[in-house]
Each structure stands twice: as structure tokens, then as C-alpha cells.
PDB file of N, CA and C in Angstrom:
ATOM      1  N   UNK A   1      -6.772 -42.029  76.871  1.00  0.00           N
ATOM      2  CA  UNK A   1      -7.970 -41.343  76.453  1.00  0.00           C
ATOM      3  C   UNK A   1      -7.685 -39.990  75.804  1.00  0.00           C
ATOM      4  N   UNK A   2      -6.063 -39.725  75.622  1.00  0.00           N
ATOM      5  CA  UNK A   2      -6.092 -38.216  74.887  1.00  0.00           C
ATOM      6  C   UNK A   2      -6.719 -38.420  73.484  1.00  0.00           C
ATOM      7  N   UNK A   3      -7.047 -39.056  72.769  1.00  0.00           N
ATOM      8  CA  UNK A   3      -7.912 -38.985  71.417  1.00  0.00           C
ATOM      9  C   UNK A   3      -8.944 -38.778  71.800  1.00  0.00           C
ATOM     10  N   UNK A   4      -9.538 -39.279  72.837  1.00  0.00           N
ATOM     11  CA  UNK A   4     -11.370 -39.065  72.750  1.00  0.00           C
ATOM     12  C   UNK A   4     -10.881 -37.161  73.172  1.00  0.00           C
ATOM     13  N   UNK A   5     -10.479 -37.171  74.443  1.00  0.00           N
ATOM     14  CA  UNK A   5     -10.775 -36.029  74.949  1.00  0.00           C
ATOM     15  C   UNK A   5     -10.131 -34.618  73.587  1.00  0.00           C
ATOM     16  N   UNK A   6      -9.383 -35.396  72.660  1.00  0.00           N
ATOM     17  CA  UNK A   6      -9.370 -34.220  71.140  1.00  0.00           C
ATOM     18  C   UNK A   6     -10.623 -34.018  70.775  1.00  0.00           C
ATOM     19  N   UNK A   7     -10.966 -35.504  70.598  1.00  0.00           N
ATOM     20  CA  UNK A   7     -12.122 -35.774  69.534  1.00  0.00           C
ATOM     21  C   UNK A   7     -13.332 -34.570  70.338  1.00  0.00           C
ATOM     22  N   UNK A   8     -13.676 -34.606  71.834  1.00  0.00           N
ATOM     23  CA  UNK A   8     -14.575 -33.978  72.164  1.00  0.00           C
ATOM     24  C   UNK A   8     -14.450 -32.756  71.995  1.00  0.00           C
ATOM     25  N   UNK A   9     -13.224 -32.179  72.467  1.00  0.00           N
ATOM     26  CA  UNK A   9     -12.798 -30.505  72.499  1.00  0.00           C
ATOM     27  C   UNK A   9     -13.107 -30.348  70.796  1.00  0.00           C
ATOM     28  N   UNK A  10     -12.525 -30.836  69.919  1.00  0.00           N
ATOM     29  CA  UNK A  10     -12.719 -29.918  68.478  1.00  0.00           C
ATOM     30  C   UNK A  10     -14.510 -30.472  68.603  1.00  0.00           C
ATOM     31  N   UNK A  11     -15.121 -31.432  68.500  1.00  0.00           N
ATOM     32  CA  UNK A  11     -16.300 -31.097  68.501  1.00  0.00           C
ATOM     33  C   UNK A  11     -16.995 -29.789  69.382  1.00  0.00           C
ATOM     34  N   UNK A  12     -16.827 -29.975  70.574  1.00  0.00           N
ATOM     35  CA  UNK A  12     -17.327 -28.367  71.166  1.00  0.00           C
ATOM     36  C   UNK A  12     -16.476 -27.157  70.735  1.00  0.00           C
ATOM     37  N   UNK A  13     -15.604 -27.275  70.134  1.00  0.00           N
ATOM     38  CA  UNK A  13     -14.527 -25.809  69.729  1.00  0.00           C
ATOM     39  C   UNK A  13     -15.799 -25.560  68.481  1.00  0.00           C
ATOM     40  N   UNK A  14     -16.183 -27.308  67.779  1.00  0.00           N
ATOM     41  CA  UNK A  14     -16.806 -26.709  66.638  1.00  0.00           C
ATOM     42  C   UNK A  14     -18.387 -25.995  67.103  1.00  0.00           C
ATOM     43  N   UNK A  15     -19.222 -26.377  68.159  1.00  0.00           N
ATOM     44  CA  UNK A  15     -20.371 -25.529  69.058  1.00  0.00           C
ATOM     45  C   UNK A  15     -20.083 -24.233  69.398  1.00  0.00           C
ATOM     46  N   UNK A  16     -18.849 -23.909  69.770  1.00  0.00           N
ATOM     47  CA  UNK A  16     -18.215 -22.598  70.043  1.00  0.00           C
ATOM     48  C   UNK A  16     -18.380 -21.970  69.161  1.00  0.00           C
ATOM     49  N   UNK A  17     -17.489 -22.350  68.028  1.00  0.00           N
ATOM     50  CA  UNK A  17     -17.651 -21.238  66.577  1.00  0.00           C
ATOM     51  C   UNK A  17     -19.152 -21.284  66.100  1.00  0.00           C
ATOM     52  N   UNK A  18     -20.485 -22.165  66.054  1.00  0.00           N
ATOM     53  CA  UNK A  18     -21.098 -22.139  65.831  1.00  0.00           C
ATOM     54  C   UNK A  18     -21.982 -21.060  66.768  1.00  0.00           C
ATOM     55  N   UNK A  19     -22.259 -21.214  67.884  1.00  0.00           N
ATOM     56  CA  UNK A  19     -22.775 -20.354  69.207  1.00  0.00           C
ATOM     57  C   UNK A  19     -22.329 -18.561  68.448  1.00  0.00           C
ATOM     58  N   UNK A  20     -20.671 -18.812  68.108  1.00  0.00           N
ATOM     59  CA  UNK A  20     -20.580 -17.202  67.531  1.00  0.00           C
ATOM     60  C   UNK A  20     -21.155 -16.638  66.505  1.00  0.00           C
ATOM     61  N   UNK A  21     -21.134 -17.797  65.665  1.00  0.00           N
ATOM     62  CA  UNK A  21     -21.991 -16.947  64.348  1.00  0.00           C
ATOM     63  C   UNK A  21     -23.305 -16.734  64.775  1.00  0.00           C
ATOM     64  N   UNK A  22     -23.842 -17.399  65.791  1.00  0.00           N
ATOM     65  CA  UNK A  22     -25.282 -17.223  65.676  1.00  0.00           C
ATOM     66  C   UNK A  22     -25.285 -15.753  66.385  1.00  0.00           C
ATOM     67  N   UNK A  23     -24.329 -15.581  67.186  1.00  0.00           N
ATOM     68  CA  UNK A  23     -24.292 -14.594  67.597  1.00  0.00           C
ATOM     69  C   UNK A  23     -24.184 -13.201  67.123  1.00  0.00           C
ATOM     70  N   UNK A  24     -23.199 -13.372  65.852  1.00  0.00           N
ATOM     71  CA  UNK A  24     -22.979 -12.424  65.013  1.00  0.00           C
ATOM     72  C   UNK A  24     -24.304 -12.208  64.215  1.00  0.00           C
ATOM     73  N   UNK A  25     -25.355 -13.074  64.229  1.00  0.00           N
ATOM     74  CA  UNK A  25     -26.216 -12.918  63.286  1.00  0.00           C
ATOM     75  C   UNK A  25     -26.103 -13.613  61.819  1.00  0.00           C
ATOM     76  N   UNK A  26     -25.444 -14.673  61.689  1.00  0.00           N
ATOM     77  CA  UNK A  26     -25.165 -14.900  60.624  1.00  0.00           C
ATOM     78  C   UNK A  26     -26.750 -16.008  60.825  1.00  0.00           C
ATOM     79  N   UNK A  27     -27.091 -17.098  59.442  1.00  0.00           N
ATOM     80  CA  UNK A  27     -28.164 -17.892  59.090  1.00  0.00           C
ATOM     81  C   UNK A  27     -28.854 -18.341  60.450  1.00  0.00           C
ATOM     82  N   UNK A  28     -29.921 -17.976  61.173  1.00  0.00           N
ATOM     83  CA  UNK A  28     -30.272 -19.041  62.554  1.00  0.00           C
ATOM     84  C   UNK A  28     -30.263 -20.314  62.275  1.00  0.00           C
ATOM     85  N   UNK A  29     -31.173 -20.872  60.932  1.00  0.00           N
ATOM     86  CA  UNK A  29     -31.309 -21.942  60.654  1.00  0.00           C
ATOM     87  C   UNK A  29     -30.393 -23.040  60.624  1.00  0.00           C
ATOM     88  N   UNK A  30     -29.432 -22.249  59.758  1.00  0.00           N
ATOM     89  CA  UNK A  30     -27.871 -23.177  59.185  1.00  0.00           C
ATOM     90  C   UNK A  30     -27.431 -22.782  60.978  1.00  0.00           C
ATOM     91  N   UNK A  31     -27.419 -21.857  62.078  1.00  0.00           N
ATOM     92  CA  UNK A  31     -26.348 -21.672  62.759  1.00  0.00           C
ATOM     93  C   UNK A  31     -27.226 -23.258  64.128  1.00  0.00           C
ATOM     94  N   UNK A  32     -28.191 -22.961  63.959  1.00  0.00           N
ATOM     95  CA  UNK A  32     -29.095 -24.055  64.822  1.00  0.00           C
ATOM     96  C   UNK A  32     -28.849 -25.358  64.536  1.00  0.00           C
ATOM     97  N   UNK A  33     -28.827 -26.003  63.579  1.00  0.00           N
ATOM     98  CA  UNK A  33     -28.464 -27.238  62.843  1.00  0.00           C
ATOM     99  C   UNK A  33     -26.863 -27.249  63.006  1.00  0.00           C
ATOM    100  N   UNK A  34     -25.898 -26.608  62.797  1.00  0.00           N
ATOM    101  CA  UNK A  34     -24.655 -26.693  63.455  1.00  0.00           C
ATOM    102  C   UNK A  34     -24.530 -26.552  64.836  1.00  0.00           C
ATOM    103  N   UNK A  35     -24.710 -26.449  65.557  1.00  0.00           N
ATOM    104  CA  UNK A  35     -25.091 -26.601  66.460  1.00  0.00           C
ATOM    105  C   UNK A  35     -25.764 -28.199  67.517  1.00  0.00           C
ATOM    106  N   UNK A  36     -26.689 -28.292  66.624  1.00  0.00           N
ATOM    107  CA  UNK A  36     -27.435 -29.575  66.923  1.00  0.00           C
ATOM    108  C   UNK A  36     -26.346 -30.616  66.669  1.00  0.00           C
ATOM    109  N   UNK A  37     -25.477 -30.399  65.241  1.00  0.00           N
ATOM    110  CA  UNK A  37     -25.023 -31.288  64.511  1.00  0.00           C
ATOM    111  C   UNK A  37     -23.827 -31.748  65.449  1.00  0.00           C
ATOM    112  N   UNK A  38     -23.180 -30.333  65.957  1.00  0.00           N
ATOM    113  CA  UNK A  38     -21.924 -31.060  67.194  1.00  0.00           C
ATOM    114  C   UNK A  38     -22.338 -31.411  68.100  1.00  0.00           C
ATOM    115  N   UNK A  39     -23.317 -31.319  68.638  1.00  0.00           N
ATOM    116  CA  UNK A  39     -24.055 -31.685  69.743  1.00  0.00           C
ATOM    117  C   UNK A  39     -24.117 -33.224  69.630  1.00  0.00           C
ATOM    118  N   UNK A  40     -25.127 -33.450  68.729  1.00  0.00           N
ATOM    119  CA  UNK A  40     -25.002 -35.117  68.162  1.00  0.00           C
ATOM    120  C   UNK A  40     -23.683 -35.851  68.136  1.00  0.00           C
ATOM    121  N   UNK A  41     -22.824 -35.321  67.265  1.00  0.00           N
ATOM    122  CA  UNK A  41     -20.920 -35.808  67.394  1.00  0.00           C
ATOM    123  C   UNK A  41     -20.400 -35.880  68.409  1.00  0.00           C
ATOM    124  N   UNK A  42     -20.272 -34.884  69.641  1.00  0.00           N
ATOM    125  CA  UNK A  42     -20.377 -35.366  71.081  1.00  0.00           C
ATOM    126  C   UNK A  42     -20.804 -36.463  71.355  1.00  0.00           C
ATOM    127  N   UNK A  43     -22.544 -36.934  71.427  1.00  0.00           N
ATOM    128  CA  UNK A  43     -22.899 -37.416  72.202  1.00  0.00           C
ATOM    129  C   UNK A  43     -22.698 -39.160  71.648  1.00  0.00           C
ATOM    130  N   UNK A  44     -22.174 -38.830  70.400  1.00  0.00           N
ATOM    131  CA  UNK A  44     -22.029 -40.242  69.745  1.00  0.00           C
ATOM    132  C   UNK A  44     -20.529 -40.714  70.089  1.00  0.00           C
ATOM    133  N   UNK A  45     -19.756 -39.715  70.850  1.00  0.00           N
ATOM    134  CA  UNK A  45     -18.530 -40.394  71.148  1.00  0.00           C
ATOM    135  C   UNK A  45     -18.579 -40.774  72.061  1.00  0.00           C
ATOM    136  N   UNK A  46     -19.374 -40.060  73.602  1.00  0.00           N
ATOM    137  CA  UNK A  46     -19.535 -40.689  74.704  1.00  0.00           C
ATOM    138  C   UNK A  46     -20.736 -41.460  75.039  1.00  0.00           C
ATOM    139  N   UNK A  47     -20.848 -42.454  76.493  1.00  0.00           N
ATOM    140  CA  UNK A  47     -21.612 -43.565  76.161  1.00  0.00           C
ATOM    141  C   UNK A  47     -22.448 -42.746  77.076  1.00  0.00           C
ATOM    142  N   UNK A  48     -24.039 -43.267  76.737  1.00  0.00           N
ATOM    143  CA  UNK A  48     -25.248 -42.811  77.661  1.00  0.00           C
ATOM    144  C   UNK A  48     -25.180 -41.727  78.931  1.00  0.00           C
ATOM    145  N   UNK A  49     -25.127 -40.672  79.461  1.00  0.00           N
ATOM    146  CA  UNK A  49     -24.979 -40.393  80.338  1.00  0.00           C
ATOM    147  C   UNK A  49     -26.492 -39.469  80.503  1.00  0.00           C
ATOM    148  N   UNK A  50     -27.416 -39.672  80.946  1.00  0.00           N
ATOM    149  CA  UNK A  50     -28.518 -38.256  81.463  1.00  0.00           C
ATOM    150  C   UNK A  50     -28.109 -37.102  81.527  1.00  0.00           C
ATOM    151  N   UNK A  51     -27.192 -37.223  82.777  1.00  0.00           N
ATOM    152  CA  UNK A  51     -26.741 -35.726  83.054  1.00  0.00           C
ATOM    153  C   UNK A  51     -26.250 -35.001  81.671  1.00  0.00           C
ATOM    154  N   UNK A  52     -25.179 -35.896  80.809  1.00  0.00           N
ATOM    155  CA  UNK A  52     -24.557 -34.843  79.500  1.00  0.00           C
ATOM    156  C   UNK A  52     -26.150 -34.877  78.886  1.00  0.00           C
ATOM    157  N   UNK A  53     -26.270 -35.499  78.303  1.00  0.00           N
ATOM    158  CA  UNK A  53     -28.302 -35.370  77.281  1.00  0.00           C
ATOM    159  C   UNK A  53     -28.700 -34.301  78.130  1.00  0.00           C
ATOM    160  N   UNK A  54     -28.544 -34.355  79.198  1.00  0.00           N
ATOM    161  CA  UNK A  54     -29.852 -33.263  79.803  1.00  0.00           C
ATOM    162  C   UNK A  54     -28.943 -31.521  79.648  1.00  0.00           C
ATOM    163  N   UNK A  55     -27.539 -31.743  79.836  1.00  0.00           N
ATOM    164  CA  UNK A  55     -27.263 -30.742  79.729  1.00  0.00           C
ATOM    165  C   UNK A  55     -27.378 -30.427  77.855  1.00  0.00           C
ATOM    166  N   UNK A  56     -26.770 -31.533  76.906  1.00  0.00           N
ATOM    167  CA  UNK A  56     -27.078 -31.143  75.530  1.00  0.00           C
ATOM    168  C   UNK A  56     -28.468 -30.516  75.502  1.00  0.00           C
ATOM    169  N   UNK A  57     -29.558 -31.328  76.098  1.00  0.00           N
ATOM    170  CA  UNK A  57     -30.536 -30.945  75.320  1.00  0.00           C
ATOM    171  C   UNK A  57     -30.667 -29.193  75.411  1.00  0.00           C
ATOM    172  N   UNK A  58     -30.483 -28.534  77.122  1.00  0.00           N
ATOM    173  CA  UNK A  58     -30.460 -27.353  77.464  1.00  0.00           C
ATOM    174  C   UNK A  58     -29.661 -26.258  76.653  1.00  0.00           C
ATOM    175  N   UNK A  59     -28.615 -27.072  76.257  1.00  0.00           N
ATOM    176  CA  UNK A  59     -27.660 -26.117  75.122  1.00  0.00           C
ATOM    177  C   UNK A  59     -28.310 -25.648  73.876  1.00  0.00           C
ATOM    178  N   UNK A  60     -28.864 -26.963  73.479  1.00  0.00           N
ATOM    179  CA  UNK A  60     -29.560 -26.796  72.129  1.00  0.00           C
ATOM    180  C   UNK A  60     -30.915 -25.528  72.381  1.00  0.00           C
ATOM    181  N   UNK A  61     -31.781 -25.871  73.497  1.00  0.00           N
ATOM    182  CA  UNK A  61     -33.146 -25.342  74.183  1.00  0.00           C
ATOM    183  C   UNK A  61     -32.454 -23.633  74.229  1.00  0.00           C
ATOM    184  N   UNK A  62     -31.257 -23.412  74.519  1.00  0.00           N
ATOM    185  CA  UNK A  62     -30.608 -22.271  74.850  1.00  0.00           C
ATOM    186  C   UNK A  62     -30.396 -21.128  73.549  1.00  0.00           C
ATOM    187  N   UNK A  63     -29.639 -22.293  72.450  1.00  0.00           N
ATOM    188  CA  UNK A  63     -29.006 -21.623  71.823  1.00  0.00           C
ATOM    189  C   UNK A  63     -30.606 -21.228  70.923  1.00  0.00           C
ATOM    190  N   UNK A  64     -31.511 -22.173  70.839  1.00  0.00           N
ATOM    191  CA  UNK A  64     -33.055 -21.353  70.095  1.00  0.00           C
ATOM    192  C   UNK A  64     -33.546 -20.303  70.768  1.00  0.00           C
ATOM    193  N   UNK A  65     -33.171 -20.245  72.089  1.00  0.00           N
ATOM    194  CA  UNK A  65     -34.053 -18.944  72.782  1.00  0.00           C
ATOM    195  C   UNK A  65     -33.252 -17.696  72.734  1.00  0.00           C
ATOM    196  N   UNK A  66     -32.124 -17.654  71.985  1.00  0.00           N
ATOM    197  CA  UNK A  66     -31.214 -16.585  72.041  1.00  0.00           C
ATOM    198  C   UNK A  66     -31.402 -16.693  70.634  1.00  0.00           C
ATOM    199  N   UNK A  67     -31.769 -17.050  69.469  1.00  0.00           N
ATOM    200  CA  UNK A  67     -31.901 -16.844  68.392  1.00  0.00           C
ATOM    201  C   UNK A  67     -33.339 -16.155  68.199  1.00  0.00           C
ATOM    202  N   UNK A  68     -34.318 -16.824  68.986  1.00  0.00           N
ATOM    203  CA  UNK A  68     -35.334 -16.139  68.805  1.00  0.00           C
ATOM    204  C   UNK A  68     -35.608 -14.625  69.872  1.00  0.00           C
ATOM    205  N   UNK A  69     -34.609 -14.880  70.966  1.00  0.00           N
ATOM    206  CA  UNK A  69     -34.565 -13.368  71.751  1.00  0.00           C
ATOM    207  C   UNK A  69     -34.072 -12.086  71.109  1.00  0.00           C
ATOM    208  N   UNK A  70     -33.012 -12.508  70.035  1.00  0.00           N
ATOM    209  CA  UNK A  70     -32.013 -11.733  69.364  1.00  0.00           C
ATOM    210  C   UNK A  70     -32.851 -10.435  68.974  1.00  0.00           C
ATOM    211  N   UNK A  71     -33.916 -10.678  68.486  1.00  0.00           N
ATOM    212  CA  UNK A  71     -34.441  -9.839  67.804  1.00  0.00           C
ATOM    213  C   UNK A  71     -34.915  -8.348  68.816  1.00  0.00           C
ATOM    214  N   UNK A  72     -34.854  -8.672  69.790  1.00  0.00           N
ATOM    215  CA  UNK A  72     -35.428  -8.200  71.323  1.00  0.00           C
ATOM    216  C   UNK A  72     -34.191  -7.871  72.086  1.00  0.00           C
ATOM    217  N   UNK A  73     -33.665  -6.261  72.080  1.00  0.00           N
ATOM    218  CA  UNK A  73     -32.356  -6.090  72.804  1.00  0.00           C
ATOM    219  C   UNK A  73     -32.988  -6.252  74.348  1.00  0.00           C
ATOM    220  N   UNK A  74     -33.889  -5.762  74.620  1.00  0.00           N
ATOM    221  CA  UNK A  74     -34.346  -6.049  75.990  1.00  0.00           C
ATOM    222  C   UNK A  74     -34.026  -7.253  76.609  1.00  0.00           C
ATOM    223  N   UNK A  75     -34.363  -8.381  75.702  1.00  0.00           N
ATOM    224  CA  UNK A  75     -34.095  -9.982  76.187  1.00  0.00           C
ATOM    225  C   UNK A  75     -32.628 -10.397  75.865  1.00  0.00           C
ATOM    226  N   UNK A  76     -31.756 -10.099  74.576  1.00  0.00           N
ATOM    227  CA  UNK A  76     -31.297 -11.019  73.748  1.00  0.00           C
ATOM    228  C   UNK A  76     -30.222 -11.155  75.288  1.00  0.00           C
ATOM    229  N   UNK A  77     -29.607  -9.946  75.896  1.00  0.00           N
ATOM    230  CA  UNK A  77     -28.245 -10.173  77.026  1.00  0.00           C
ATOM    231  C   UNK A  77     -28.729 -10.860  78.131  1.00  0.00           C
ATOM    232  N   UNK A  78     -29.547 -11.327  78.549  1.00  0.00           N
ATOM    233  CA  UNK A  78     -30.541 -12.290  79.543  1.00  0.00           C
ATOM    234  C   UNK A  78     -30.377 -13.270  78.873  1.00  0.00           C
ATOM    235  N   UNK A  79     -30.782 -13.536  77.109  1.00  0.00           N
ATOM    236  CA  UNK A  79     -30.772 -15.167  77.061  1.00  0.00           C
ATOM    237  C   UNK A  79     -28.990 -15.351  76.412  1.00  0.00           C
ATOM    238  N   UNK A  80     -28.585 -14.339  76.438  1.00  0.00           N
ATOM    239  CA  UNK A  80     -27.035 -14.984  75.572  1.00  0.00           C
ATOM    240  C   UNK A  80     -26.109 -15.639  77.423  1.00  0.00           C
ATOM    241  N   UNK A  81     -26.771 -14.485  78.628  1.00  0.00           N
ATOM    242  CA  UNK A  81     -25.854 -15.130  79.888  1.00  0.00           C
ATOM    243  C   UNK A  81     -26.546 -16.924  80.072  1.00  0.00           C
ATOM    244  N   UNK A  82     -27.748 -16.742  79.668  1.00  0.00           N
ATOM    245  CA  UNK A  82     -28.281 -18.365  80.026  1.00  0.00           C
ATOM    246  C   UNK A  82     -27.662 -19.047  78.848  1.00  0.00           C
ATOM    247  N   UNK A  83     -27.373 -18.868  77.280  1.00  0.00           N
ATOM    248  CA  UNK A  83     -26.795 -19.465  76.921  1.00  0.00           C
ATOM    249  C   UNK A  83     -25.416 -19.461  77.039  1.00  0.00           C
ATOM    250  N   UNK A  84     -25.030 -18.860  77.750  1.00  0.00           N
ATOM    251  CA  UNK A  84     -23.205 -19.056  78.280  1.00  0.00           C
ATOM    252  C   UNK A  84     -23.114 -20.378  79.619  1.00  0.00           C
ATOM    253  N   UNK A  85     -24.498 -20.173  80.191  1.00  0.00           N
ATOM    254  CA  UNK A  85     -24.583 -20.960  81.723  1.00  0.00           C
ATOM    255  C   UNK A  85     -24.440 -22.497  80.907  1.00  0.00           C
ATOM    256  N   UNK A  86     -25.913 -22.605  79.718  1.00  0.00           N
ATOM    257  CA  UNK A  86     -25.660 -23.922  79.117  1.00  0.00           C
ATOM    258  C   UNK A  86     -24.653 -24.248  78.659  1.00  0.00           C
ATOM    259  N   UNK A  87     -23.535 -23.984  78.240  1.00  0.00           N
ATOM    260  CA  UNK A  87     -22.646 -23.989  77.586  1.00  0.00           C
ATOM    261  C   UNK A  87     -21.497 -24.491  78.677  1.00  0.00           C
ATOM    262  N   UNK A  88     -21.541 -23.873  79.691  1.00  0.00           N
ATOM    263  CA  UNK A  88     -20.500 -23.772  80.594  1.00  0.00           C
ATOM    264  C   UNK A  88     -21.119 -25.193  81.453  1.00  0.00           C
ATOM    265  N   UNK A  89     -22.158 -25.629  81.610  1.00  0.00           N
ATOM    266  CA  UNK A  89     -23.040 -26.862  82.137  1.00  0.00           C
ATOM    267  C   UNK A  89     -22.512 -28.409  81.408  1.00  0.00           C
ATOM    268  N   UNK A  90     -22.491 -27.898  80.261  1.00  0.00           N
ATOM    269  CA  UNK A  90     -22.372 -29.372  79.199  1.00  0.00           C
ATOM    270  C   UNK A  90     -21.158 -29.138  79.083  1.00  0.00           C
ATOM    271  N   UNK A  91     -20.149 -28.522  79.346  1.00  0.00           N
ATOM    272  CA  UNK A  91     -18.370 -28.675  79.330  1.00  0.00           C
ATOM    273  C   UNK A  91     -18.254 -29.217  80.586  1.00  0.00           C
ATOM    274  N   UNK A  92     -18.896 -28.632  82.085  1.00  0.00           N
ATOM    275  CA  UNK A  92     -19.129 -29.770  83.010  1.00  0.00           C
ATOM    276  C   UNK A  92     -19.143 -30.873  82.842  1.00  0.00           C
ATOM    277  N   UNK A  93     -19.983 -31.069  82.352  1.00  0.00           N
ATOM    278  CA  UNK A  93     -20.751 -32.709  82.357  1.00  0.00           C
ATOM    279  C   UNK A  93     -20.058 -33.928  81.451  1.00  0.00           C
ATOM    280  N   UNK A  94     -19.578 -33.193  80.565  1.00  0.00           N
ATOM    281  CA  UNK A  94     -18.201 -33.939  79.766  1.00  0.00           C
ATOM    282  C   UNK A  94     -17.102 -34.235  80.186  1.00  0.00           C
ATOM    283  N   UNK A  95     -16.528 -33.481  81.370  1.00  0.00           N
ATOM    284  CA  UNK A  95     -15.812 -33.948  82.270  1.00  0.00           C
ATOM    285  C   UNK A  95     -15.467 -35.148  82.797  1.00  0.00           C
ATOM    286  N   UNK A  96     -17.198 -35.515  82.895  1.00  0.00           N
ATOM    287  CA  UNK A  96     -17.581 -37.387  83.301  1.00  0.00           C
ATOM    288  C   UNK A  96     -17.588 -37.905  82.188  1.00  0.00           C
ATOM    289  N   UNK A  97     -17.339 -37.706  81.257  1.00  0.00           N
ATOM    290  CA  UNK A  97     -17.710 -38.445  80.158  1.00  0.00           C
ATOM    291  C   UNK A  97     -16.983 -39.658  79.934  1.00  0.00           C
ATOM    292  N   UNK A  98     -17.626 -40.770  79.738  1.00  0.00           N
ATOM    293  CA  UNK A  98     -16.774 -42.069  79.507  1.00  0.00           C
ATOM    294  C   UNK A  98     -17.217 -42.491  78.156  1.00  0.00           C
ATOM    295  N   UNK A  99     -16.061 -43.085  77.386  1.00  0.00           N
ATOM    296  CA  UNK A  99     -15.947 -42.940  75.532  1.00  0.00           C
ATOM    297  C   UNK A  99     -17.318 -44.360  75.391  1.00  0.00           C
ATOM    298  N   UNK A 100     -17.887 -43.968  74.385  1.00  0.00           N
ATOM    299  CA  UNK A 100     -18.974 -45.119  73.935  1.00  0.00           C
ATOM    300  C   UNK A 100     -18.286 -46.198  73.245  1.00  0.00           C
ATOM    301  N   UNK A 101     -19.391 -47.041  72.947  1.00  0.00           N
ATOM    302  CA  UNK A 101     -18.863 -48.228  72.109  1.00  0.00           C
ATOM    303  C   UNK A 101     -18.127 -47.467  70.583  1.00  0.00           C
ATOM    304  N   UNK A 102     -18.611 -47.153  70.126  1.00  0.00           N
ATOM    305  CA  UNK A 102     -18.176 -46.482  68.485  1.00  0.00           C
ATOM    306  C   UNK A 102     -16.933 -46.193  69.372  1.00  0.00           C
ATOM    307  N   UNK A 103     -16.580 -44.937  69.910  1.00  0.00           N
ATOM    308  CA  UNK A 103     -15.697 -44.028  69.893  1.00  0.00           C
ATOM    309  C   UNK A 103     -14.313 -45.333  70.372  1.00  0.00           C
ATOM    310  N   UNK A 104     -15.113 -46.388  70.705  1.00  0.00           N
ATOM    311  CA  UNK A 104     -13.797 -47.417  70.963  1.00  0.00           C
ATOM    312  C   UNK A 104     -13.209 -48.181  69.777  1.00  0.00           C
ATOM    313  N   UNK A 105     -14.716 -48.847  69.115  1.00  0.00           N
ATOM    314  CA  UNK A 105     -14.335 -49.402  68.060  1.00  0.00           C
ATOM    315  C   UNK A 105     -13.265 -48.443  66.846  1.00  0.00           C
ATOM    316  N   UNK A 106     -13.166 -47.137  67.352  1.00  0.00           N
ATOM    317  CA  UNK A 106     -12.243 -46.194  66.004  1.00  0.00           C
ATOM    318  C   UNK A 106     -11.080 -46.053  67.215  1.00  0.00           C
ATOM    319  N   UNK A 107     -10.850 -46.416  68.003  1.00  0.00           N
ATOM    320  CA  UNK A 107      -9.846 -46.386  68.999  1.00  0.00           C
ATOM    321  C   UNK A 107      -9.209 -45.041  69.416  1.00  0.00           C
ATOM    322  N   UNK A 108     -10.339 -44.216  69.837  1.00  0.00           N
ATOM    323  CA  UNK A 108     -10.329 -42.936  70.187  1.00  0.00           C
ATOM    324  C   UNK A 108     -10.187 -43.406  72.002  1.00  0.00           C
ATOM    325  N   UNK A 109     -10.454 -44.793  72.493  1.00  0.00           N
ATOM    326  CA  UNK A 109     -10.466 -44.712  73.787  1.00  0.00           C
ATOM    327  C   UNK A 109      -9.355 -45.158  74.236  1.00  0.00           C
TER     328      UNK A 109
END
């Protein structure tokens, strides 16, 4: 399984760099949709799990409330620790992750 578990890490390395720009302030839009977009690439390598979806979805739910907190120094360090918690939740939960049908048929499993 060391290919899937590449395949997953550069997909979340690629959420990582994305999470920073949003951080830096660079596009929300473009940084939200990257975001979403590794999120999706994840979840298409591993097969069905709730727990990972529920933690993706929270990542995604996270990384909008720190885009829209940003603007608000009062809030933005409150929602960037909850978006570190999501973040640190769905690297959990990938842990369990067992490779999907696709990610077999390209023999990542």
C-alpha cells in the first residue's frame, strides 16, 4: 500500500499548501476550490468511509469559516485553531483509510 499512502500524503501536502495561501490571503475563491478539489482526490482514492466524509466535509466547513472570519482579527485566530483541529481530524481518519475500487484498478493498492 506504499503508493496509495504517496498518493494520499501529496494529495493532503497539496490541502496544506492550499490551507496556506488562504491563509496568506491570497484568492478565497481559487484558495476554496483547491481545497475542495484535494479533498475530492482523497476521497476518490479511498473507499466509502463516514468518519473520513464527515471529517472532509468539516475541513472544507472550516477552511470557509476562516476565510470568511479573516476579515475579523477578533475571530480569524479562533477559526484558523478550529481549522488546524479539522485538519488534524481528517489526517486521523485517513489513517483508516482503505484504497477504493479506482485507486486499485491504477494499482496504487
Amino acid at each position: 500500500m506504499p503508493l496509495l499512502t504517496e498518493a494520499i500524503a501529496e494529495a493532503v501536502g497539496a490541502i496544506d499548501a492550499a490551507l496556506l495561501r488562504l491563509d496568506e490571503g491570497t484568492d478565497a475563491v481559487t484558495g476554496l476550490n483547491d481545497v475542495r478539489s484535494h479533498i475530492l482526490s482523497v476521497l476518490w482514492l479511498v473507499e466509502r468511509n463516514p468518519g473520513i466524509e464527515a471529517a472532509a466535509d468539516d475541513l472544507y466547513q472550516a477552511a470557509a469559516a476562516f476565510v470568511r472570519a479573516k476579515a475579523d482579527p477578533s475571530t480569524g485566530n479562533r477559526h484558523k485553531r478550529i481549522l488546524n483541529d479539522a485538519m488534524a481530524r481528517f489526517r486521523e481518519r485517513l489513517a483508516m483509510a482503505v484504497p477504493s475500487v479506482q485507486a486499485q484498478r491504477l494499482g496504487l493498492a
